[in-house]
C-alpha atoms as a PDB file:
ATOM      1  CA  UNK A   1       2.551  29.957 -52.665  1.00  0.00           C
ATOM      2  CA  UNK A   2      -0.661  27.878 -51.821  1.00  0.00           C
ATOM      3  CA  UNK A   3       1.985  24.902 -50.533  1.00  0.00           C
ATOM      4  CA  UNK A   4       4.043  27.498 -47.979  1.00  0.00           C
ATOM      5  CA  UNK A   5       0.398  28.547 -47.049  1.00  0.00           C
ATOM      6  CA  UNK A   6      -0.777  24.738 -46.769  1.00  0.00           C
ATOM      7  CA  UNK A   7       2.481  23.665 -44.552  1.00  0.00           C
ATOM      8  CA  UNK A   8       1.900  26.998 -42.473  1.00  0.00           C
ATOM      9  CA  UNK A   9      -1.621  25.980 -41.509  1.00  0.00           C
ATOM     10  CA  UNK A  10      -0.230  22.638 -40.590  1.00  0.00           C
ATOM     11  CA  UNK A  11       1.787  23.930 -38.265  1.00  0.00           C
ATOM     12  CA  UNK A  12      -0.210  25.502 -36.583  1.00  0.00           C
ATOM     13  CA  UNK A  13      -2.800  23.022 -36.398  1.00  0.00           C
ATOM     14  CA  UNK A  14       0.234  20.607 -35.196  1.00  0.00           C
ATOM     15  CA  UNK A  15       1.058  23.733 -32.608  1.00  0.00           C
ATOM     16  CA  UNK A  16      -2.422  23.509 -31.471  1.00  0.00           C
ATOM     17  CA  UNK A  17      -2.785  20.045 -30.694  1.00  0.00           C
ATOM     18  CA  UNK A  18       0.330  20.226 -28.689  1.00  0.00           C
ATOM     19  CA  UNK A  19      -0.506  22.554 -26.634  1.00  0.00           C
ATOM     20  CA  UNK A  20      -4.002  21.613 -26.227  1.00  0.00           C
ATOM     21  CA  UNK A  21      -2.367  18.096 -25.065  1.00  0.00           C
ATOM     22  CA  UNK A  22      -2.687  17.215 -21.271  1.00  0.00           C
ATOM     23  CA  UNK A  23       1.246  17.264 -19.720  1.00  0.00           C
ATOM     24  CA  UNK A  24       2.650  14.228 -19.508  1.00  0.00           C
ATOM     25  CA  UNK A  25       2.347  12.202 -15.510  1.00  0.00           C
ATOM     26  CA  UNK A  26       5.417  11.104 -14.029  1.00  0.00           C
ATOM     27  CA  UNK A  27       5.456   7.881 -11.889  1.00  0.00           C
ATOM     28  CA  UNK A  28       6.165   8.633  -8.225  1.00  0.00           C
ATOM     29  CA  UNK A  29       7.297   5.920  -5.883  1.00  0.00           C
ATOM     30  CA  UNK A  30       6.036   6.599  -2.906  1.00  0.00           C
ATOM     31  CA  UNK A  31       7.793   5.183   0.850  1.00  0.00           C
ATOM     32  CA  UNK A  32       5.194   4.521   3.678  1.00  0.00           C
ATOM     33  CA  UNK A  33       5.810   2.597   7.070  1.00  0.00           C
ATOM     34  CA  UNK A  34       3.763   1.234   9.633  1.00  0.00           C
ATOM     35  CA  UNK A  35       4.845   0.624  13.345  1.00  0.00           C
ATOM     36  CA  UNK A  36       2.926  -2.277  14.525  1.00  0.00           C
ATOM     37  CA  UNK A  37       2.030  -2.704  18.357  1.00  0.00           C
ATOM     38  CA  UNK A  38       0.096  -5.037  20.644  1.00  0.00           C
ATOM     39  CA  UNK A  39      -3.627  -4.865  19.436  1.00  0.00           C
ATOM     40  CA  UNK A  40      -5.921  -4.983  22.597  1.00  0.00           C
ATOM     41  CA  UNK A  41      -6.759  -8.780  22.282  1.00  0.00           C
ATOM     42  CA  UNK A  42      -7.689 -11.051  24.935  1.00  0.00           C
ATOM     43  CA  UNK A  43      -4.619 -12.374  25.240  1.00  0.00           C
ATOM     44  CA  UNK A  44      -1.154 -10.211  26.882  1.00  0.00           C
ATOM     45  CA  UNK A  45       1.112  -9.765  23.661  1.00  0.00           C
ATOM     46  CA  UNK A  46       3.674  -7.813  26.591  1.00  0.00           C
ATOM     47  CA  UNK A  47       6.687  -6.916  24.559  1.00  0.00           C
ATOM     48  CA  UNK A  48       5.481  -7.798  20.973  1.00  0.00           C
ATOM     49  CA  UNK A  49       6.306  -5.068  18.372  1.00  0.00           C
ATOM     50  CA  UNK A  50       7.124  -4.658  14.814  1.00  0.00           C
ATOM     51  CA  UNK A  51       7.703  -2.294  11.704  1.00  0.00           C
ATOM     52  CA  UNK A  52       6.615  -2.836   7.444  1.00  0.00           C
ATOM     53  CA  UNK A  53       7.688  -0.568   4.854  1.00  0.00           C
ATOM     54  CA  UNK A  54       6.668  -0.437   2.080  1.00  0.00           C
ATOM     55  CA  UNK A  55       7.599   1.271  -1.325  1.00  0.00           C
ATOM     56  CA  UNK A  56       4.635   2.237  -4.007  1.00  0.00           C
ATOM     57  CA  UNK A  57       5.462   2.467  -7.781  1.00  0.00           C
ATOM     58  CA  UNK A  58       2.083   4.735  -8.582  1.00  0.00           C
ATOM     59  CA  UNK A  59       2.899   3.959 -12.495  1.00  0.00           C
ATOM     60  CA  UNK A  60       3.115   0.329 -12.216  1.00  0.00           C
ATOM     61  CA  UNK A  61       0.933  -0.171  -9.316  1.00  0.00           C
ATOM     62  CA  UNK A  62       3.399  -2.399  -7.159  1.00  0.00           C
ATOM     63  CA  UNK A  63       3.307  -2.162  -3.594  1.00  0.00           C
ATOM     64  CA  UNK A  64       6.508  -3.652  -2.221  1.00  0.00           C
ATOM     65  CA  UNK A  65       6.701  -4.816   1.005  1.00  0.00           C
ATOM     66  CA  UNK A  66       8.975  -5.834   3.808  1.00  0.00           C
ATOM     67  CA  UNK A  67       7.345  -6.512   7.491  1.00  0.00           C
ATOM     68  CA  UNK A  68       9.982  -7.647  11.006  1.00  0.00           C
ATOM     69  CA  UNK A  69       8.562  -8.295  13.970  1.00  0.00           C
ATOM     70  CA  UNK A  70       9.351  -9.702  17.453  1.00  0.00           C
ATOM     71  CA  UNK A  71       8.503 -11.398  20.932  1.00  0.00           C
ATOM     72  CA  UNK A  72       4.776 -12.693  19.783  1.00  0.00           C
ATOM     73  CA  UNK A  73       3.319 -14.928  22.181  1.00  0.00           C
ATOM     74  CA  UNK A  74       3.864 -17.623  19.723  1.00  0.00           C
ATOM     75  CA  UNK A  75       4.526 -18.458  16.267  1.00  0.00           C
ATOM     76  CA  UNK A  76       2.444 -16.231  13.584  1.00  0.00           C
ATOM     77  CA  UNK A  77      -0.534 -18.065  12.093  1.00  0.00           C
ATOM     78  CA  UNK A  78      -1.431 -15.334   9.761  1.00  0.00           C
ATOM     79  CA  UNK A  79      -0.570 -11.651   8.443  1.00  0.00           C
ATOM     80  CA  UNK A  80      -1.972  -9.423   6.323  1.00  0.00           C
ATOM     81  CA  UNK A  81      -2.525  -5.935   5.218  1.00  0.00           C
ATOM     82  CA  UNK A  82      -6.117  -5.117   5.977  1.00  0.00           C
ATOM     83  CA  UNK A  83      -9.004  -2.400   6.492  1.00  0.00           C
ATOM     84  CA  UNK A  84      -7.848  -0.175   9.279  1.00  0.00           C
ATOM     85  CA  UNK A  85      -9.921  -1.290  12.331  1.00  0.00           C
ATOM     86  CA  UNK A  86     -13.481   0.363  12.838  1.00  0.00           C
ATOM     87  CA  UNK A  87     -15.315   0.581  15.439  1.00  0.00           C
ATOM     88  CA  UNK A  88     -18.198  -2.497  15.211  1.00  0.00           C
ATOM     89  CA  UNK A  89     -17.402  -3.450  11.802  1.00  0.00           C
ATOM     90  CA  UNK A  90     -14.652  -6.583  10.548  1.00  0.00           C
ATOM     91  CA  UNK A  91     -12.165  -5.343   8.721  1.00  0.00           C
ATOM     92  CA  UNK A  92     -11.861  -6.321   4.900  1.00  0.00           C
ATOM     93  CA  UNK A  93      -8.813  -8.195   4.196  1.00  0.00           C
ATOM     94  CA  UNK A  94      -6.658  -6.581   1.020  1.00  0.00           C
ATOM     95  CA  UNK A  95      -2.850  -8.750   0.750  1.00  0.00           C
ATOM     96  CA  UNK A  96      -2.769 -12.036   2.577  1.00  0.00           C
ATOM     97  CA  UNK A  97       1.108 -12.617   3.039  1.00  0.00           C
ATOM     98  CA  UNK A  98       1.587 -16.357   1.919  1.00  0.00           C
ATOM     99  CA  UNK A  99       4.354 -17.355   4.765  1.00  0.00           C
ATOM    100  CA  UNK A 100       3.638 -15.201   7.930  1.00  0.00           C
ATOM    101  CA  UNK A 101       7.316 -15.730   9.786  1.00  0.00           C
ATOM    102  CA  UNK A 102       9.466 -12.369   9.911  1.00  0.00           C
ATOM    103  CA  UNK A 103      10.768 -11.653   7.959  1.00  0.00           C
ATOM    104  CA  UNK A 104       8.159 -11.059   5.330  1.00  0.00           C
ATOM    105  CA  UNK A 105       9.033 -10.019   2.240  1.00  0.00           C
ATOM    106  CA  UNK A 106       7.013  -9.968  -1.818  1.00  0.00           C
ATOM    107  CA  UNK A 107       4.765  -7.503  -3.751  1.00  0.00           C
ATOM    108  CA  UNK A 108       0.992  -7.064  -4.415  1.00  0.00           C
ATOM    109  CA  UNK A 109      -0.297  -5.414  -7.608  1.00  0.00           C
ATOM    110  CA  UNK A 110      -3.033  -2.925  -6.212  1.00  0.00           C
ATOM    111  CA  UNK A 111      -6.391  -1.257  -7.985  1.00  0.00           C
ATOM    112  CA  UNK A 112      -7.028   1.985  -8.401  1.00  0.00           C
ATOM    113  CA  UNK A 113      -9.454   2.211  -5.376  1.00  0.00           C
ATOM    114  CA  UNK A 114      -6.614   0.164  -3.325  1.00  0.00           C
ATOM    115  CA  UNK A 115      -3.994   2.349  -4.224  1.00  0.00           C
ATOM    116  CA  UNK A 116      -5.829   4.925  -3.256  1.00  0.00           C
ATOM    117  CA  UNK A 117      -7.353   3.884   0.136  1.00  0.00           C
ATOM    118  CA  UNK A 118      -3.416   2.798   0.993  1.00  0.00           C
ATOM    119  CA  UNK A 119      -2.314   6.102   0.156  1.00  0.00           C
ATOM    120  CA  UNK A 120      -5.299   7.678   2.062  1.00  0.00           C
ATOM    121  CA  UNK A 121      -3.810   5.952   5.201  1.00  0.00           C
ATOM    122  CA  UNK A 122      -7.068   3.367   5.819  1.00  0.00           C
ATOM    123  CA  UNK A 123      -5.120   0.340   5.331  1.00  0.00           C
ATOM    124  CA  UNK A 124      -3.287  -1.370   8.626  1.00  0.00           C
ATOM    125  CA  UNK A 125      -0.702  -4.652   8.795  1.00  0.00           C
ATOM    126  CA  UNK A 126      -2.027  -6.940  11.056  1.00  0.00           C
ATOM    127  CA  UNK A 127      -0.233 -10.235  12.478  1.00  0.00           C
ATOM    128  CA  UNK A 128      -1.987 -13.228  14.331  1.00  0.00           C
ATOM    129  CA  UNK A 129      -1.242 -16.006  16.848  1.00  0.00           C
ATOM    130  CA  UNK A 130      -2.871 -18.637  18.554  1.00  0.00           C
ATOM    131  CA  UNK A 131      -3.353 -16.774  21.627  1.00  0.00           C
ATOM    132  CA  UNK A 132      -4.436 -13.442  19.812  1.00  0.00           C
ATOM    133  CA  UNK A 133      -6.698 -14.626  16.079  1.00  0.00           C
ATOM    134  CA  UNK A 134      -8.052 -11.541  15.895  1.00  0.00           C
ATOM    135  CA  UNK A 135      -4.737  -9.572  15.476  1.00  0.00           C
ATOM    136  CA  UNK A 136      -1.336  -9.873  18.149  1.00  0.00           C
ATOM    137  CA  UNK A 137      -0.010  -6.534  17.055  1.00  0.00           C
ATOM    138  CA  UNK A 138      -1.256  -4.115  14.043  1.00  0.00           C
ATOM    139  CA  UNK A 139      -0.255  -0.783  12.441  1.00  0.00           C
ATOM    140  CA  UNK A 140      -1.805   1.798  10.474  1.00  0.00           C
ATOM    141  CA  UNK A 141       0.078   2.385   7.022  1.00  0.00           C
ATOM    142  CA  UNK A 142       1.241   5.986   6.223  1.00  0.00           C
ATOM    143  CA  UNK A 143       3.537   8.215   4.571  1.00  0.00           C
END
């Protein structure tokens, strides 16, 4: 009798602990895009325009990327996915994209306070020329 009562308690010790147990997370892969336009540089970018999307695995932490663009004002001498633009203050630079010719293609493993700045929208693509070093044409990333 004292072994049914022994395996009883265990049970519900074991039925306990289960339900006391936090439910289990599910990865999400989240899609965001970002239509990039002429920044207001000194020099005329005119018809320059391009898109990035961009898939997040929130379990592994991989933000995959893919960014075209079109009719710079000259080759690309840099791109990367930055600090949105504030007012008065440089933007931080997050994913420099090795080879800046579209199109541009890899992955970035973010941090915690990346992925979650990126998913808060305060992140931007941003691709430079000669003409235009401070940015040619930028976007603002979001779902």
């Amino acid at each position: 009798m004292k072994s049914i009562h022994r395996i009883a308690a265990a049970i519900l010790v074991l039925g306990a602990a289960v339900l006391a147990a936090p439910p289990p997370v599910f990865a999400e892969v989240v899609k965001l895009t970002a239509q990039l336009v002429p920044d207001s540089g000194p020099a005329d970018a005119g018809t320059a325009q391009g898109k990035a999307n961009f898939s997040y695995d929130t379990d592994t932490m991989l933000l995959t990327y893919v960014v075209v663009y079109d009719h710079l004002s000259g080759p690309a001498t840099g791109a990367d996915i930055r600090e949105a633009p504030q007012p008065g203050s440089p933007s931080r630079i997050v994913v420099v994209f090795p080879v800046p010719e579209s199109p541009i293609g890899g992955t970035a493993t973010l941090s915690d306070a990346q992925a979650a700045e990126l998913l808060a929208g305060k992140f931007a693509v941003d691709v430079r020329t000669d003409a235009n070093g401070g940015g040619e044409i930028i976007g603002t990333i979001h779902r």
